[in-house]
N, C-alpha and C. Protein backbone atom coordinates (compact mmCIF):
# COMPACT_ATOMS: atom_id res chain seq x y z
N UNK A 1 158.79 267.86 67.40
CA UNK A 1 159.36 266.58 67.82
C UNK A 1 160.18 266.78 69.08
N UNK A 2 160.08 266.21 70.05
CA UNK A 2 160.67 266.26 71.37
C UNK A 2 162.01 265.70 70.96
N UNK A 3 162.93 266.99 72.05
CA UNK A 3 163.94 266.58 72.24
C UNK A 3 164.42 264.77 72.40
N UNK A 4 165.02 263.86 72.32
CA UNK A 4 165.08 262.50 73.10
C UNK A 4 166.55 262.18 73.24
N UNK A 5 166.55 261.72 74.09
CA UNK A 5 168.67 261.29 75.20
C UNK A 5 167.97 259.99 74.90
N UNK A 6 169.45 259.22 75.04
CA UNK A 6 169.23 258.24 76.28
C UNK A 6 170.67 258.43 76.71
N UNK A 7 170.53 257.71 78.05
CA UNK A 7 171.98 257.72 79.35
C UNK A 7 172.19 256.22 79.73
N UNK A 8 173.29 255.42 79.06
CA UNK A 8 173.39 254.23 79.59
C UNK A 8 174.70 253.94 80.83
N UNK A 9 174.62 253.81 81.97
CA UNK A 9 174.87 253.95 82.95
C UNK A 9 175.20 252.46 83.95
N UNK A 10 176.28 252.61 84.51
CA UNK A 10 176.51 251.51 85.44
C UNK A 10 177.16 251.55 86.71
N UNK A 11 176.14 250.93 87.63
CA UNK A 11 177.00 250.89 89.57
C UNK A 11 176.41 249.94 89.99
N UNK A 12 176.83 249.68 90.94
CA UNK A 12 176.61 248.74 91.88
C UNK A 12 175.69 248.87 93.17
N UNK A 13 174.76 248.01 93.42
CA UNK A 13 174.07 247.51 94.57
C UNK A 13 174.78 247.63 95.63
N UNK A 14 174.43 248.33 96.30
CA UNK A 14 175.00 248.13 97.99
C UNK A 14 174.80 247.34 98.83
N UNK A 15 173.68 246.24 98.19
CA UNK A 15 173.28 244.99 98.80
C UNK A 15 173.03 243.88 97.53
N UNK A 16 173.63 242.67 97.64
CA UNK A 16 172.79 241.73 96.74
C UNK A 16 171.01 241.78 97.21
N UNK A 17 170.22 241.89 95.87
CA UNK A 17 169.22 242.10 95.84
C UNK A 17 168.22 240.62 95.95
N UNK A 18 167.05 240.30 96.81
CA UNK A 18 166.75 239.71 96.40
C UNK A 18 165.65 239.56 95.43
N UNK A 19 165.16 238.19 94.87
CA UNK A 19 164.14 238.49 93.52
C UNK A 19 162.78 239.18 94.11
N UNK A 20 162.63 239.15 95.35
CA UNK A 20 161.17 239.99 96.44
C UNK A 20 161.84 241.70 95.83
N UNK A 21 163.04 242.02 96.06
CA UNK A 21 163.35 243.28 96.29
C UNK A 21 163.55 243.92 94.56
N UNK A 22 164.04 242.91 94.18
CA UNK A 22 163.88 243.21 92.66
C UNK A 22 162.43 243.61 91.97
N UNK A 23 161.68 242.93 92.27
CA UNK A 23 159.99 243.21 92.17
C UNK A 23 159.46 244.54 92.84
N UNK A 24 159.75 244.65 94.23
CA UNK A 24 159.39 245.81 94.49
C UNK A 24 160.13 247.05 94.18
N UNK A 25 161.32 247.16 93.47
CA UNK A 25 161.82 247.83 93.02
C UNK A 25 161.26 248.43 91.76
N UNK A 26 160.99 247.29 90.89
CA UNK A 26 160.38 247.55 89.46
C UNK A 26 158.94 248.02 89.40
N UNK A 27 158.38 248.07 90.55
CA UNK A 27 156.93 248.10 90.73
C UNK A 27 156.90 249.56 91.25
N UNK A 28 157.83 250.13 91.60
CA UNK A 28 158.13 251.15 92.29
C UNK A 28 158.01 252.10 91.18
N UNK A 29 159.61 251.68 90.22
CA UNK A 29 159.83 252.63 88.94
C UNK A 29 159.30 252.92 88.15
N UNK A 30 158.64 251.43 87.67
CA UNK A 30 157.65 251.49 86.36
C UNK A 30 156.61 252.40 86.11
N UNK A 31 155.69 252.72 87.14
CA UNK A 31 154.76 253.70 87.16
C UNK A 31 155.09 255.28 87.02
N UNK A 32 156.50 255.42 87.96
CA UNK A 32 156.97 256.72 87.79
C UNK A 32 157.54 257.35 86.37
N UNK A 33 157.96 255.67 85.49
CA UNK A 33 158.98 255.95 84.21
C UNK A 33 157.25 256.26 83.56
N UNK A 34 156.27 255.40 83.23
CA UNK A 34 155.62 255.38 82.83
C UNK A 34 154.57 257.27 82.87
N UNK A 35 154.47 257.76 83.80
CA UNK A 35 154.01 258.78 83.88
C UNK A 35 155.03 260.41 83.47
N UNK A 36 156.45 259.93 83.40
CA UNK A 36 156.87 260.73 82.81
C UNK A 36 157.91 260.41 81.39
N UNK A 37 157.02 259.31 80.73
CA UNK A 37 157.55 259.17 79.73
C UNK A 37 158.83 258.89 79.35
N UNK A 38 159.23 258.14 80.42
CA UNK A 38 160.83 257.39 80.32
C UNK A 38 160.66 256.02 80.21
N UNK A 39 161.29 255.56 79.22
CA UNK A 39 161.31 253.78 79.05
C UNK A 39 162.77 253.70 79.10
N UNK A 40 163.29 251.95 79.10
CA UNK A 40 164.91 251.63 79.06
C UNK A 40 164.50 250.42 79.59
N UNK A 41 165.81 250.13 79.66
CA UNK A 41 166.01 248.50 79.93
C UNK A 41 167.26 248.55 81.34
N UNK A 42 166.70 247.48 82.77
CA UNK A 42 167.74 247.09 83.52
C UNK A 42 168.12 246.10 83.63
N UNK A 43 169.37 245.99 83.80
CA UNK A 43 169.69 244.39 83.22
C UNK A 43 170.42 244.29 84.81
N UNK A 44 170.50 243.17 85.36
CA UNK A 44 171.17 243.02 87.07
C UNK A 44 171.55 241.94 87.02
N UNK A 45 172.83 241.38 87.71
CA UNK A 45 174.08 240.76 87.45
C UNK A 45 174.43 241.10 88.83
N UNK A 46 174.37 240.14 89.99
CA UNK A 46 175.21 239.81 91.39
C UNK A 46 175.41 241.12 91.35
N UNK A 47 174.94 242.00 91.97
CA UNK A 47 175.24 243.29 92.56
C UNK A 47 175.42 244.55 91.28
N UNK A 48 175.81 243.91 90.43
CA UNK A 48 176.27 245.22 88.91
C UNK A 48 174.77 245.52 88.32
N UNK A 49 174.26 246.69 88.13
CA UNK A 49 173.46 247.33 87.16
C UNK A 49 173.97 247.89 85.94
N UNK A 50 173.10 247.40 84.77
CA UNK A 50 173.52 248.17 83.65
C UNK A 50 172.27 248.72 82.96
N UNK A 51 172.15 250.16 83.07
CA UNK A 51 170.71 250.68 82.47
C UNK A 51 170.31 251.63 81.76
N UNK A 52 169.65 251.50 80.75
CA UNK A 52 169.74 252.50 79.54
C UNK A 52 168.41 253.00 79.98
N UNK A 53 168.43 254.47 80.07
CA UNK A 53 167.11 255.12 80.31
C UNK A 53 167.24 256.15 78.88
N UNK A 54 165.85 256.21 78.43
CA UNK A 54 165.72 257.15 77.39
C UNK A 54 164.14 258.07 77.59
N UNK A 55 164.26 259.15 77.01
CA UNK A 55 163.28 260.04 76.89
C UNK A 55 163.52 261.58 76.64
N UNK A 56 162.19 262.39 77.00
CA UNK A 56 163.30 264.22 76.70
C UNK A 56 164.34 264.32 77.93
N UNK A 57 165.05 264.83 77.28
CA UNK A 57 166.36 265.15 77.63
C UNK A 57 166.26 265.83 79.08
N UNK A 58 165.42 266.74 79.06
CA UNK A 58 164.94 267.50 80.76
C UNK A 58 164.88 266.40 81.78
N UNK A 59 164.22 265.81 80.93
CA UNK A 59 162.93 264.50 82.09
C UNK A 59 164.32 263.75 82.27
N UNK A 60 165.23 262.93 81.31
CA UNK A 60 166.60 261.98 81.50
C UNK A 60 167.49 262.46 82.42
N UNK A 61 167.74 263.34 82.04
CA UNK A 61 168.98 264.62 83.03
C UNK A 61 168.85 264.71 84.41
N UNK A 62 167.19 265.26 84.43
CA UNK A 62 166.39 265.14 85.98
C UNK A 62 166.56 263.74 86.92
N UNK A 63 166.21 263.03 85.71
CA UNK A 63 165.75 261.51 86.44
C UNK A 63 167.86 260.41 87.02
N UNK A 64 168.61 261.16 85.92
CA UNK A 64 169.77 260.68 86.33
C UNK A 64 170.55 261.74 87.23
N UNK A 65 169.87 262.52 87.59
CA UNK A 65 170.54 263.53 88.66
C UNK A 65 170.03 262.75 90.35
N UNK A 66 168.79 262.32 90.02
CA UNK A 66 168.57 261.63 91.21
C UNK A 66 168.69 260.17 91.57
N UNK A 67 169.26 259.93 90.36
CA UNK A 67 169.88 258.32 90.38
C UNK A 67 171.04 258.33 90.78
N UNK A 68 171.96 259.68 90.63
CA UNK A 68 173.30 259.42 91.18
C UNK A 68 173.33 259.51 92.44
N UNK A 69 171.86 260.51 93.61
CA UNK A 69 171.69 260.39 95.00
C UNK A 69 171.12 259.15 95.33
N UNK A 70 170.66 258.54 94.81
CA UNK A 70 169.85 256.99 95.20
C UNK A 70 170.69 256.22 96.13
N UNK A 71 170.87 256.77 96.90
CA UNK A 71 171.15 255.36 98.15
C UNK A 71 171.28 253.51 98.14
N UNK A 72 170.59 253.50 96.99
CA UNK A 72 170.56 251.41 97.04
C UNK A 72 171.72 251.71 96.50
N UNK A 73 172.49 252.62 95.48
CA UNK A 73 173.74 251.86 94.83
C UNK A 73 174.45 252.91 94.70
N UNK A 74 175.94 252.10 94.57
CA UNK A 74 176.94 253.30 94.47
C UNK A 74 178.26 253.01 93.26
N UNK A 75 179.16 253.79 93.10
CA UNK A 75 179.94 253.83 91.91
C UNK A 75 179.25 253.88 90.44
N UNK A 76 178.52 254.86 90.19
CA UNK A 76 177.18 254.75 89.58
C UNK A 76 178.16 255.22 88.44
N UNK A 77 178.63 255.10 87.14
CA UNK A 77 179.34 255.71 86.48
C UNK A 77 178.51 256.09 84.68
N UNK A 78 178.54 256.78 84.40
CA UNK A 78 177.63 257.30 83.12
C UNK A 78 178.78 256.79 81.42
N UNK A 79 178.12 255.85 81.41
CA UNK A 79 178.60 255.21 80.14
C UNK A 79 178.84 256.02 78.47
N UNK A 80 177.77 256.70 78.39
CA UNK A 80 177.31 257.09 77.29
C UNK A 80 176.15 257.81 77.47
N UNK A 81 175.84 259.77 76.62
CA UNK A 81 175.17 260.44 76.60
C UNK A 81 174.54 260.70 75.26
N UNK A 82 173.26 260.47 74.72
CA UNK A 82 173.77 261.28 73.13
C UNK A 82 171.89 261.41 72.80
N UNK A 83 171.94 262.18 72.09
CA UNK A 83 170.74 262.93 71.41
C UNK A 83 170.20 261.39 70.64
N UNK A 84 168.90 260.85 70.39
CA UNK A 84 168.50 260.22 69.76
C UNK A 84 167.09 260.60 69.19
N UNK A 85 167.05 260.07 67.56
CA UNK A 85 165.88 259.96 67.11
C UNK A 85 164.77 259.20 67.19
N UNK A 86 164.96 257.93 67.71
CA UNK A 86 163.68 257.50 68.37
C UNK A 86 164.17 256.08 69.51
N UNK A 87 163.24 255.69 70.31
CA UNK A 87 163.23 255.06 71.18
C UNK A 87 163.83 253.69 70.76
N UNK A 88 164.65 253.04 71.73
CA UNK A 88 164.62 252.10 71.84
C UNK A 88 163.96 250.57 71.97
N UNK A 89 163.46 251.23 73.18
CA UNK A 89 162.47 250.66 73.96
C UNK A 89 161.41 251.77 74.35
N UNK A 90 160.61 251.61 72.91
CA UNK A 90 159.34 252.40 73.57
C UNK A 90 158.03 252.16 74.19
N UNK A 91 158.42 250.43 74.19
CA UNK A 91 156.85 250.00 74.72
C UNK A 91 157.51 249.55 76.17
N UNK A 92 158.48 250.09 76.79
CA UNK A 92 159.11 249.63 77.93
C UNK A 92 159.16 250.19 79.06
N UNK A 93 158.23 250.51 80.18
CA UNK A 93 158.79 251.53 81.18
C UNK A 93 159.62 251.42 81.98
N UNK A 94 160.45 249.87 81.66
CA UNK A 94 161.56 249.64 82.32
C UNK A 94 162.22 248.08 82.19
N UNK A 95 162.46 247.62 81.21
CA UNK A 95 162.19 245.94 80.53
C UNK A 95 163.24 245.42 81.39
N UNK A 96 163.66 244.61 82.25
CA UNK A 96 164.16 243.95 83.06
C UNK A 96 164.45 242.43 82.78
N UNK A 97 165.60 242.47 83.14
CA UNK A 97 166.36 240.65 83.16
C UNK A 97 166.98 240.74 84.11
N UNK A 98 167.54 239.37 85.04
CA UNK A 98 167.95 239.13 86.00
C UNK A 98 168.92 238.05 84.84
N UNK A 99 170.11 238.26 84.85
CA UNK A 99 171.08 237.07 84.59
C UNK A 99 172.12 236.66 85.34
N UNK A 100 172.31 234.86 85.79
CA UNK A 100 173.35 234.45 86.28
C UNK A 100 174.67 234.63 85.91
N UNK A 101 175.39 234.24 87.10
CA UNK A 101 176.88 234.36 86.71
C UNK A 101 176.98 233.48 85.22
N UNK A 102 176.39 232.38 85.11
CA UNK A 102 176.73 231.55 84.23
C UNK A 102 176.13 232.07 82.52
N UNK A 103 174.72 232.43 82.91
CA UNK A 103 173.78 232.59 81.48
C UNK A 103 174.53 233.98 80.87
N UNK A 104 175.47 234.75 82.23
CA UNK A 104 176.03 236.09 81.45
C UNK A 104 177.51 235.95 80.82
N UNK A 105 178.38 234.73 81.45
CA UNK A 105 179.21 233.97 80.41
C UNK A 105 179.06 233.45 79.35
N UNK A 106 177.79 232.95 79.54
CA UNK A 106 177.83 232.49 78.14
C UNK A 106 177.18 233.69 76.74
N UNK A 107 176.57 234.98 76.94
CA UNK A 107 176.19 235.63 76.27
C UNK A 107 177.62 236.45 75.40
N UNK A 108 177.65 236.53 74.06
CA UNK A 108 177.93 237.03 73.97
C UNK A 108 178.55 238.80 73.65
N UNK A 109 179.47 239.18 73.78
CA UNK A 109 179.73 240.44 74.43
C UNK A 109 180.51 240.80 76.36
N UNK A 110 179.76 239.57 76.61
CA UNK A 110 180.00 240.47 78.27
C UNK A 110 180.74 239.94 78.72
N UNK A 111 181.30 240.81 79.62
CA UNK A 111 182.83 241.18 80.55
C UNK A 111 182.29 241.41 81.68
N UNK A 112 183.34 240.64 82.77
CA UNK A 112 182.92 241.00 84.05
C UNK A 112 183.87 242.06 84.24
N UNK A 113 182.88 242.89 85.08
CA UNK A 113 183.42 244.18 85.24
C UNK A 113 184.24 244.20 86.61
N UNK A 114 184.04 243.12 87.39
CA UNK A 114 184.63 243.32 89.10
C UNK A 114 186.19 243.08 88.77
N UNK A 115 186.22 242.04 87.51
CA UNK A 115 188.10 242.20 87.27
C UNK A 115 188.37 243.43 86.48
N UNK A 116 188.27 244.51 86.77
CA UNK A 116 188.55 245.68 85.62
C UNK A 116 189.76 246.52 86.36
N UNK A 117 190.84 246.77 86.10
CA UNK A 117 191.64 247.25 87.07
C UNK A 117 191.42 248.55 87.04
N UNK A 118 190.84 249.55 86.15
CA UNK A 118 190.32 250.66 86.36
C UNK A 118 188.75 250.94 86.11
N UNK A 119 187.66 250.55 86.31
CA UNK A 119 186.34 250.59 86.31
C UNK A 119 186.16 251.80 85.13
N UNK A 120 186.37 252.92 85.96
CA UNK A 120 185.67 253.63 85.47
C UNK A 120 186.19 254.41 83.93
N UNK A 121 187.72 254.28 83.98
CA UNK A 121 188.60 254.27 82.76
C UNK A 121 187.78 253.29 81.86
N UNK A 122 187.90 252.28 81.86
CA UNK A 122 187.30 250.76 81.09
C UNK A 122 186.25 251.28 80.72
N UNK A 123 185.36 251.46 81.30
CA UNK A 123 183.81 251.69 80.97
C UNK A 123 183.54 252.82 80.23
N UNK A 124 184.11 254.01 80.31
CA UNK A 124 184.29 255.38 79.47
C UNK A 124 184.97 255.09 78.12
N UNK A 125 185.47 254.28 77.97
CA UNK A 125 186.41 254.02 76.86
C UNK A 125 185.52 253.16 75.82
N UNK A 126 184.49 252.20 76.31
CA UNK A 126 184.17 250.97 75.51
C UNK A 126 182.62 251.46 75.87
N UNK A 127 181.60 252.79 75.20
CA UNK A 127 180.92 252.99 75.42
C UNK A 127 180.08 251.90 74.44
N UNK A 128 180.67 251.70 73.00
CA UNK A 128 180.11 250.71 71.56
C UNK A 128 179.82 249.57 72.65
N UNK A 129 181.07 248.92 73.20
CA UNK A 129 181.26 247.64 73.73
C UNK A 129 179.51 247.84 74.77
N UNK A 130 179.36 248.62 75.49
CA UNK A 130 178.35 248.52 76.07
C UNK A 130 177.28 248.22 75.30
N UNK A 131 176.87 248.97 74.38
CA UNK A 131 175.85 249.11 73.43
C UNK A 131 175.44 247.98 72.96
N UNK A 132 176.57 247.26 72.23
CA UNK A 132 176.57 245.59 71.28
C UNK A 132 176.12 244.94 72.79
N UNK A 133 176.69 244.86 73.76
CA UNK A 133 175.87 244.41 75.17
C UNK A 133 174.69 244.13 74.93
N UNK A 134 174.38 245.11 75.08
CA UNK A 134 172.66 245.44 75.56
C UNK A 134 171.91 244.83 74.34
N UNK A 135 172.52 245.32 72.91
CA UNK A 135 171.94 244.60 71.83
C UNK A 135 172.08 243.05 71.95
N UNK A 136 173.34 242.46 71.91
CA UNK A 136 173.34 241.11 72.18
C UNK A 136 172.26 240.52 73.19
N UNK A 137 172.22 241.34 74.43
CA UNK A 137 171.27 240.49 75.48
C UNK A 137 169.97 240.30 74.80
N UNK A 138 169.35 241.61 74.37
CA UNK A 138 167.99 241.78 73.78
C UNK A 138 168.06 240.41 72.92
N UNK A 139 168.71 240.19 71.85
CA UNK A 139 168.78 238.87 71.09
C UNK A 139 168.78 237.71 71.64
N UNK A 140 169.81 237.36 72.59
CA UNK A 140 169.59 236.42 72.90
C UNK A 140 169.62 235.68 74.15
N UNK A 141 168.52 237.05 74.86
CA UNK A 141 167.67 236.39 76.71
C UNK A 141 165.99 236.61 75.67
């Protein structure tokens, strides 16, 4: 049985993205997640990424070593690391939502992160809080 991580992770766009650049972005990844057996979910919010990548642990490690050089975004901060028994999202090579300022107020769970007076304190601390996130969105986008 293969090792399996996942790394749920959050930074920011160095540009608001548009929905053209969002597409060619995903069209980009998907094939690469897909050929080395990485699925997850990105969720994008006015400039904030929040993204859970899972797979073997080599392939995750690798693939978030070159996500922290990635140039589109920066303050990239690593939420949560941990050994898992099976996938999340395994039919996913990269399941994607785009939510407004408004549709992400009204979900519950989420916090805007641009009022956080310490980012990266906040975010290290409330790794669960992320998690129920991501679960909440899955429910109910």
């Amino acid at each position: 049985m293969p090792n399996l991580i996942h790394i749920v992770y959050v930074s920011f766009s160095r540009f608001k993205l548009s929905e053209l650049e969002l597409d060619q972005l995903l069209a980009e990844i998907r094939p690469k997640n897909l050929a080395n057996g990485v699925t997850g979910l990105l969720l994008y919010n006015d400039e904030i990424f929040i993204q859970v990548i899972e797979g073997e642990q080599d392939t995750i490690n690798s693939l978030y070593d070159r996500l922290e050089k990635d140039r589109r975004h920066t303050n990239i901060v690593k939420i949560l690391e941990e050994e898992i028994k099976q996938r999340s999202f395994p039919d996913w090579s990269m399941g994607y939502h785009k939510l407004s300022k408004e549709e992400s107020n009204d979900l519950p769970g989420y916090t805007d992160l641009m009022t956080a007076e310490d980012l990266r304190t906040s975010l290290k601390q409330s790794s669960k809080a992320i998690i129920d996130l991501v679960e909440k969105f899955m429910k109910y986008t």
